[in-house]
Protein backbone atom coordinates (compact mmCIF):
# COMPACT_ATOMS: atom_id res chain seq x y z
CA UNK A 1 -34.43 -35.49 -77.40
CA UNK A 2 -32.81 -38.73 -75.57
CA UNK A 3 -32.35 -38.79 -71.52
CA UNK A 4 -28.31 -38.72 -72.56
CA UNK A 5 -29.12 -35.09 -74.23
CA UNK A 6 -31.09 -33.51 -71.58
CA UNK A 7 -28.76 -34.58 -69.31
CA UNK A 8 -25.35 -33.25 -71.19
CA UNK A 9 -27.77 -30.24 -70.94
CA UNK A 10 -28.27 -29.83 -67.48
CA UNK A 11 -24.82 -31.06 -66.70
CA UNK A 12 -23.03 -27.36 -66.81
CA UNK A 13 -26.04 -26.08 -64.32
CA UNK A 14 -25.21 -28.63 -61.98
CA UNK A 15 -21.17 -28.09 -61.68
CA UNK A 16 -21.97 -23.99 -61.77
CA UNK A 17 -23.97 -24.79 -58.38
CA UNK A 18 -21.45 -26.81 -57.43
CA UNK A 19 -18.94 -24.22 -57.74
CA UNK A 20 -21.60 -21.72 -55.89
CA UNK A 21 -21.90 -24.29 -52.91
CA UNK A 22 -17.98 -24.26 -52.53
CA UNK A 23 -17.60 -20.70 -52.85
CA UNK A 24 -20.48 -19.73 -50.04
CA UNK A 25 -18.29 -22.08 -47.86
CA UNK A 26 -14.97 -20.70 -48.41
CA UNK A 27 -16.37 -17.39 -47.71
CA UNK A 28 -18.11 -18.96 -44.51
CA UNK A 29 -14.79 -20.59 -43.68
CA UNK A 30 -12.71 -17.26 -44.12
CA UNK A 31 -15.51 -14.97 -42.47
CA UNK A 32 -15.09 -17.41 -38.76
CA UNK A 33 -11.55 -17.24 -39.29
CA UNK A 34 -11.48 -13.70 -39.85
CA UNK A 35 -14.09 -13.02 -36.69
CA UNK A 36 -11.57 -15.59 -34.20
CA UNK A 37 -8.94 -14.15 -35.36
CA UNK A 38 -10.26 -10.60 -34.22
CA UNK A 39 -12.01 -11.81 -31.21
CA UNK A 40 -8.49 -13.59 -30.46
CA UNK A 41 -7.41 -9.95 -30.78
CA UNK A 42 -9.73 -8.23 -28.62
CA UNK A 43 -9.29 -10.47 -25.67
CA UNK A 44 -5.25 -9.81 -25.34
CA UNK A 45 -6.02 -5.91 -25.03
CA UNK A 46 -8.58 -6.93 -22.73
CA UNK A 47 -6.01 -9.15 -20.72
CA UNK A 48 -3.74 -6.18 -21.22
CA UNK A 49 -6.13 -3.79 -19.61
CA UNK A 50 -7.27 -5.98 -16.97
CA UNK A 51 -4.07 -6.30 -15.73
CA UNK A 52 -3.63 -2.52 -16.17
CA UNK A 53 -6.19 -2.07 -14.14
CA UNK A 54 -5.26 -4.95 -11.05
CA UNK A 55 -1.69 -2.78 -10.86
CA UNK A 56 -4.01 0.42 -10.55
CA UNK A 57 -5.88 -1.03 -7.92
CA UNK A 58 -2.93 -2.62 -6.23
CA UNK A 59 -1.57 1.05 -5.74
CA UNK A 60 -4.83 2.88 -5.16
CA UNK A 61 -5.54 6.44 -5.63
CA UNK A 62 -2.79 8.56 -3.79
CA UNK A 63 -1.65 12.31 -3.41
CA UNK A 64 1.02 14.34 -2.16
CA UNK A 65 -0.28 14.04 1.31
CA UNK A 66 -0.12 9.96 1.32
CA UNK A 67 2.99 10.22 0.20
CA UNK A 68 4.47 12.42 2.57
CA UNK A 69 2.65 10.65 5.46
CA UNK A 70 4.19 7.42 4.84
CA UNK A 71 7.37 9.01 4.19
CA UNK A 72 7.36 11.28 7.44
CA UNK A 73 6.03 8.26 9.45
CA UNK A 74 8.41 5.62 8.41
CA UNK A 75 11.83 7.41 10.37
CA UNK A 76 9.04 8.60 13.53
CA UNK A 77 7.94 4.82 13.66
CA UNK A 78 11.66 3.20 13.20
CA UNK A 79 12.41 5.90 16.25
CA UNK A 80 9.64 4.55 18.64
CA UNK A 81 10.70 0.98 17.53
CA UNK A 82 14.66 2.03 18.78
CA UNK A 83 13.29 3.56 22.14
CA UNK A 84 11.01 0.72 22.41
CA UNK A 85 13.81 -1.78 21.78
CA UNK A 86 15.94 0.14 24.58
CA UNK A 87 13.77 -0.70 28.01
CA UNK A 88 15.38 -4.16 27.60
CA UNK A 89 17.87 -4.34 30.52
CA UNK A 90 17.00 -0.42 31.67
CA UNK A 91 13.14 -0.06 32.79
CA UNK A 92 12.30 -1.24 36.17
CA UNK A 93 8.15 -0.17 35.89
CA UNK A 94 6.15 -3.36 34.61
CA UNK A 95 3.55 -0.89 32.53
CA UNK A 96 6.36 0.87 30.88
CA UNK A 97 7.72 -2.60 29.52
CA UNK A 98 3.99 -3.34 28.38
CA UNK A 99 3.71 -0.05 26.20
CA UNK A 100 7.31 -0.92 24.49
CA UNK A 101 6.12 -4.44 24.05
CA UNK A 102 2.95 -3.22 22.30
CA UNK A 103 5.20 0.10 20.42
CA UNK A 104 6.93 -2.43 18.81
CA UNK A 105 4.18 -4.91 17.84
CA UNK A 106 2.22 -2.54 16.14
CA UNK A 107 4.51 0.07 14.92
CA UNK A 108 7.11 -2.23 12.98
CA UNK A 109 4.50 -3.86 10.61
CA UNK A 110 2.94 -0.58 9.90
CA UNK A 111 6.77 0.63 8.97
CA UNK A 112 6.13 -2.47 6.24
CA UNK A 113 3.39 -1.57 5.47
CA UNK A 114 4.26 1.95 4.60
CA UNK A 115 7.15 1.11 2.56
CA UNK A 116 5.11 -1.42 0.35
CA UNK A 117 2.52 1.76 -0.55
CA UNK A 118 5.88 3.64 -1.84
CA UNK A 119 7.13 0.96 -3.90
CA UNK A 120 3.36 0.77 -5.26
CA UNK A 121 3.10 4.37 -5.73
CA UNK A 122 6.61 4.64 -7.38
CA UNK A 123 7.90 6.76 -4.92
CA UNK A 124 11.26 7.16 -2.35
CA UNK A 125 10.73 5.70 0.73
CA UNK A 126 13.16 8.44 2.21
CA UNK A 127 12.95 12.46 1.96
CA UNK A 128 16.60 12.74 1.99
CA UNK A 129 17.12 15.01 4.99
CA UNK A 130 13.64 16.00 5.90
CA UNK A 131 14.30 19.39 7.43
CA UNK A 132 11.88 20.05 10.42
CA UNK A 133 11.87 16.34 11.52
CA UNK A 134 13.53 17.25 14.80
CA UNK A 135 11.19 20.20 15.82
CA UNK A 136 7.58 19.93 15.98
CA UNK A 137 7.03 15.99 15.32
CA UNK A 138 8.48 14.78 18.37
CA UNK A 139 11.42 13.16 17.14
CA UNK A 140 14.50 13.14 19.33
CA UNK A 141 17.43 14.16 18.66
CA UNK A 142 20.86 12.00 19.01
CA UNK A 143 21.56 14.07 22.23
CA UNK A 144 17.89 12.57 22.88
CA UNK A 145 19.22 9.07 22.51
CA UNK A 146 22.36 8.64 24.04
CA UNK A 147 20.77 10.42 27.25
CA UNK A 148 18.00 7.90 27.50
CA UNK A 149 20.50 5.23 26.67
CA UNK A 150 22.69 5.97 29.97
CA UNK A 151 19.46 5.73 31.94
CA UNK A 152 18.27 3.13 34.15
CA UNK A 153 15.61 1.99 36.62
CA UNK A 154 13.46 4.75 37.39
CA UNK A 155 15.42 7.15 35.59
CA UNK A 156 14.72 5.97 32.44
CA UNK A 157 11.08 4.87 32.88
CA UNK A 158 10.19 8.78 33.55
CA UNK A 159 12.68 10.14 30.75
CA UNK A 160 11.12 7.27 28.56
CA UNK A 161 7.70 8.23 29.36
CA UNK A 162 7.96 12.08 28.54
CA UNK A 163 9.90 11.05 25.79
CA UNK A 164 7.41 9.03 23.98
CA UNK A 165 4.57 11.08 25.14
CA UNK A 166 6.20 13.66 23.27
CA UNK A 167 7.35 11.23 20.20
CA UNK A 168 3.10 10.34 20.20
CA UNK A 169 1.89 13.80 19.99
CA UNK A 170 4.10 14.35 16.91
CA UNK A 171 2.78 10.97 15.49
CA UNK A 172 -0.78 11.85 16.12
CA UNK A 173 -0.31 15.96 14.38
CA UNK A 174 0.94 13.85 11.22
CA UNK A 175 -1.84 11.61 11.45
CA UNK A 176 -4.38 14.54 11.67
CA UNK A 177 -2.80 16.13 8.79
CA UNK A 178 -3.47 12.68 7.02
CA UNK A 179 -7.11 12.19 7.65
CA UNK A 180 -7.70 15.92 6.69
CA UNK A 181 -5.78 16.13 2.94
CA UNK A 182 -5.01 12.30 2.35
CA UNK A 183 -6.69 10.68 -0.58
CA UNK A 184 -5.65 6.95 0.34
CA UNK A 185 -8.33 4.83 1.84
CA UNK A 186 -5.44 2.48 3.41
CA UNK A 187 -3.23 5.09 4.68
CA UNK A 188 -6.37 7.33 6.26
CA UNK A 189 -7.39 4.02 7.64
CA UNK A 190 -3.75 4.10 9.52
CA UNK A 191 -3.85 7.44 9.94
CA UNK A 192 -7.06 6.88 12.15
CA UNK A 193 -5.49 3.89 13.89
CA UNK A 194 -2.52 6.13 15.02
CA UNK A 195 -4.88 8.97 16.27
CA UNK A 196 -6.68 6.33 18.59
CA UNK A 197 -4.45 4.42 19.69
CA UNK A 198 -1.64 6.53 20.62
CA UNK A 199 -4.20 8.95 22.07
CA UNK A 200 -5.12 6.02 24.66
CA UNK A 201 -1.01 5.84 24.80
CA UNK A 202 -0.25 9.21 25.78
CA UNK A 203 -3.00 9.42 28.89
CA UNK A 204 -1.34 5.41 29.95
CA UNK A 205 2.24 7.39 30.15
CA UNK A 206 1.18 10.53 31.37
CA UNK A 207 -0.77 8.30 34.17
CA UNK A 208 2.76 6.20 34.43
CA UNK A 209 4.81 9.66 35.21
CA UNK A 210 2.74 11.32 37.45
CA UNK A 211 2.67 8.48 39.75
CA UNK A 212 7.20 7.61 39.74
């Protein structure tokens, strides 16, 4: 047998591991295809869950009790801010401009602040007529308002100054309420910040009326 014979002989071998070697690949080829194409997959849920999970955190863990502590405190804080507001051109006593001054400073951010965790949470940042918010929480009354609005001098510094220590107590009793059956780590935070400070509040006023 001649060299040309043997290698007409081998010659089919060769191309049928040829054909082999082109096969393995496309299989190779569509098998990395296959696995980017789900690992392409896998990463959008994850990107889906991920961000899921950023709005989840955004909002935090809430219950009834957050909610109705931010929407309780919102209207008691906007009140403080008005009475605050009104010892412009009416208080004569120096200390009873320097609580308004600080009222206002803290308590208008926190009203912010407490209408951003409603929006989070998905909830009203009103309870439509809130029955009870003029007895027991120290909110005052229109009758309230215009009164201390006719004030002036010294006048108004004491009505101002039972006012608010009465405004405060409220505050603080829907604080309390907070820190016992609230489930939000921001708004017990608050909650505790209230309690404190307009603790330290109440003794400043009470000081400020016993001694006009």
């Amino acid at each position: 047998m001649t060299a040309f014979t043997r290698a007409l002989r081998h010659q089919p071998a060769r191309r049928i591991a040829a054909a082999g070697v082109v096969a393995a690949g496309a299989l190779l080829l569509s098998a990395c295809s296959s696995d980017s194409t789900g690992m392409s997959g896998m990463n959008h849920g994850s990107s889906k869950s991920s961000a899921s999970a950023t709005t989840a955190a955004k909002a935090g863990a809430f219950n009834h009790a957050d909610v109705t502590f931010a929407q309780s405190m919102i209207p008691h804080h906007q009140q403080a801010v008005e009475m605050a507001q009104l010892t412009a051109g009416r208080a004569s006593d120096s200390e009873i401009k320097d609580i308004a001054a600080k009222i206002e400073k803290a308590q208008d951010p926190e009203i912010k602040t407490m209408t951003g965790w409603l929006h989070s949470w998905g909830k009203p940042t009103a309870m439509g007529d809130m029955p009870g918010m003029d007895m027991g929480d120290g909110m005052m009354s229109d009758k309230d308002m215009k009164e201390l609005k006719a004030m002036k001098g010294t006048e108004f510094d004491k009505m101002f100054a039972q006012m608010m220590i009465d405004h405060h107590n409220g505050a603080i009793a829907m604080a309390r309420t907070e820190q016992k059956s609230g489930k939000n780590a921001d708004a017990k935070t608050m909650a505790d910040g209230i309690v404190t400070g307009q603790s330290a509040e109440v003794k400043q006023l009470q000081s400020i009326l016993d001694r006009l």
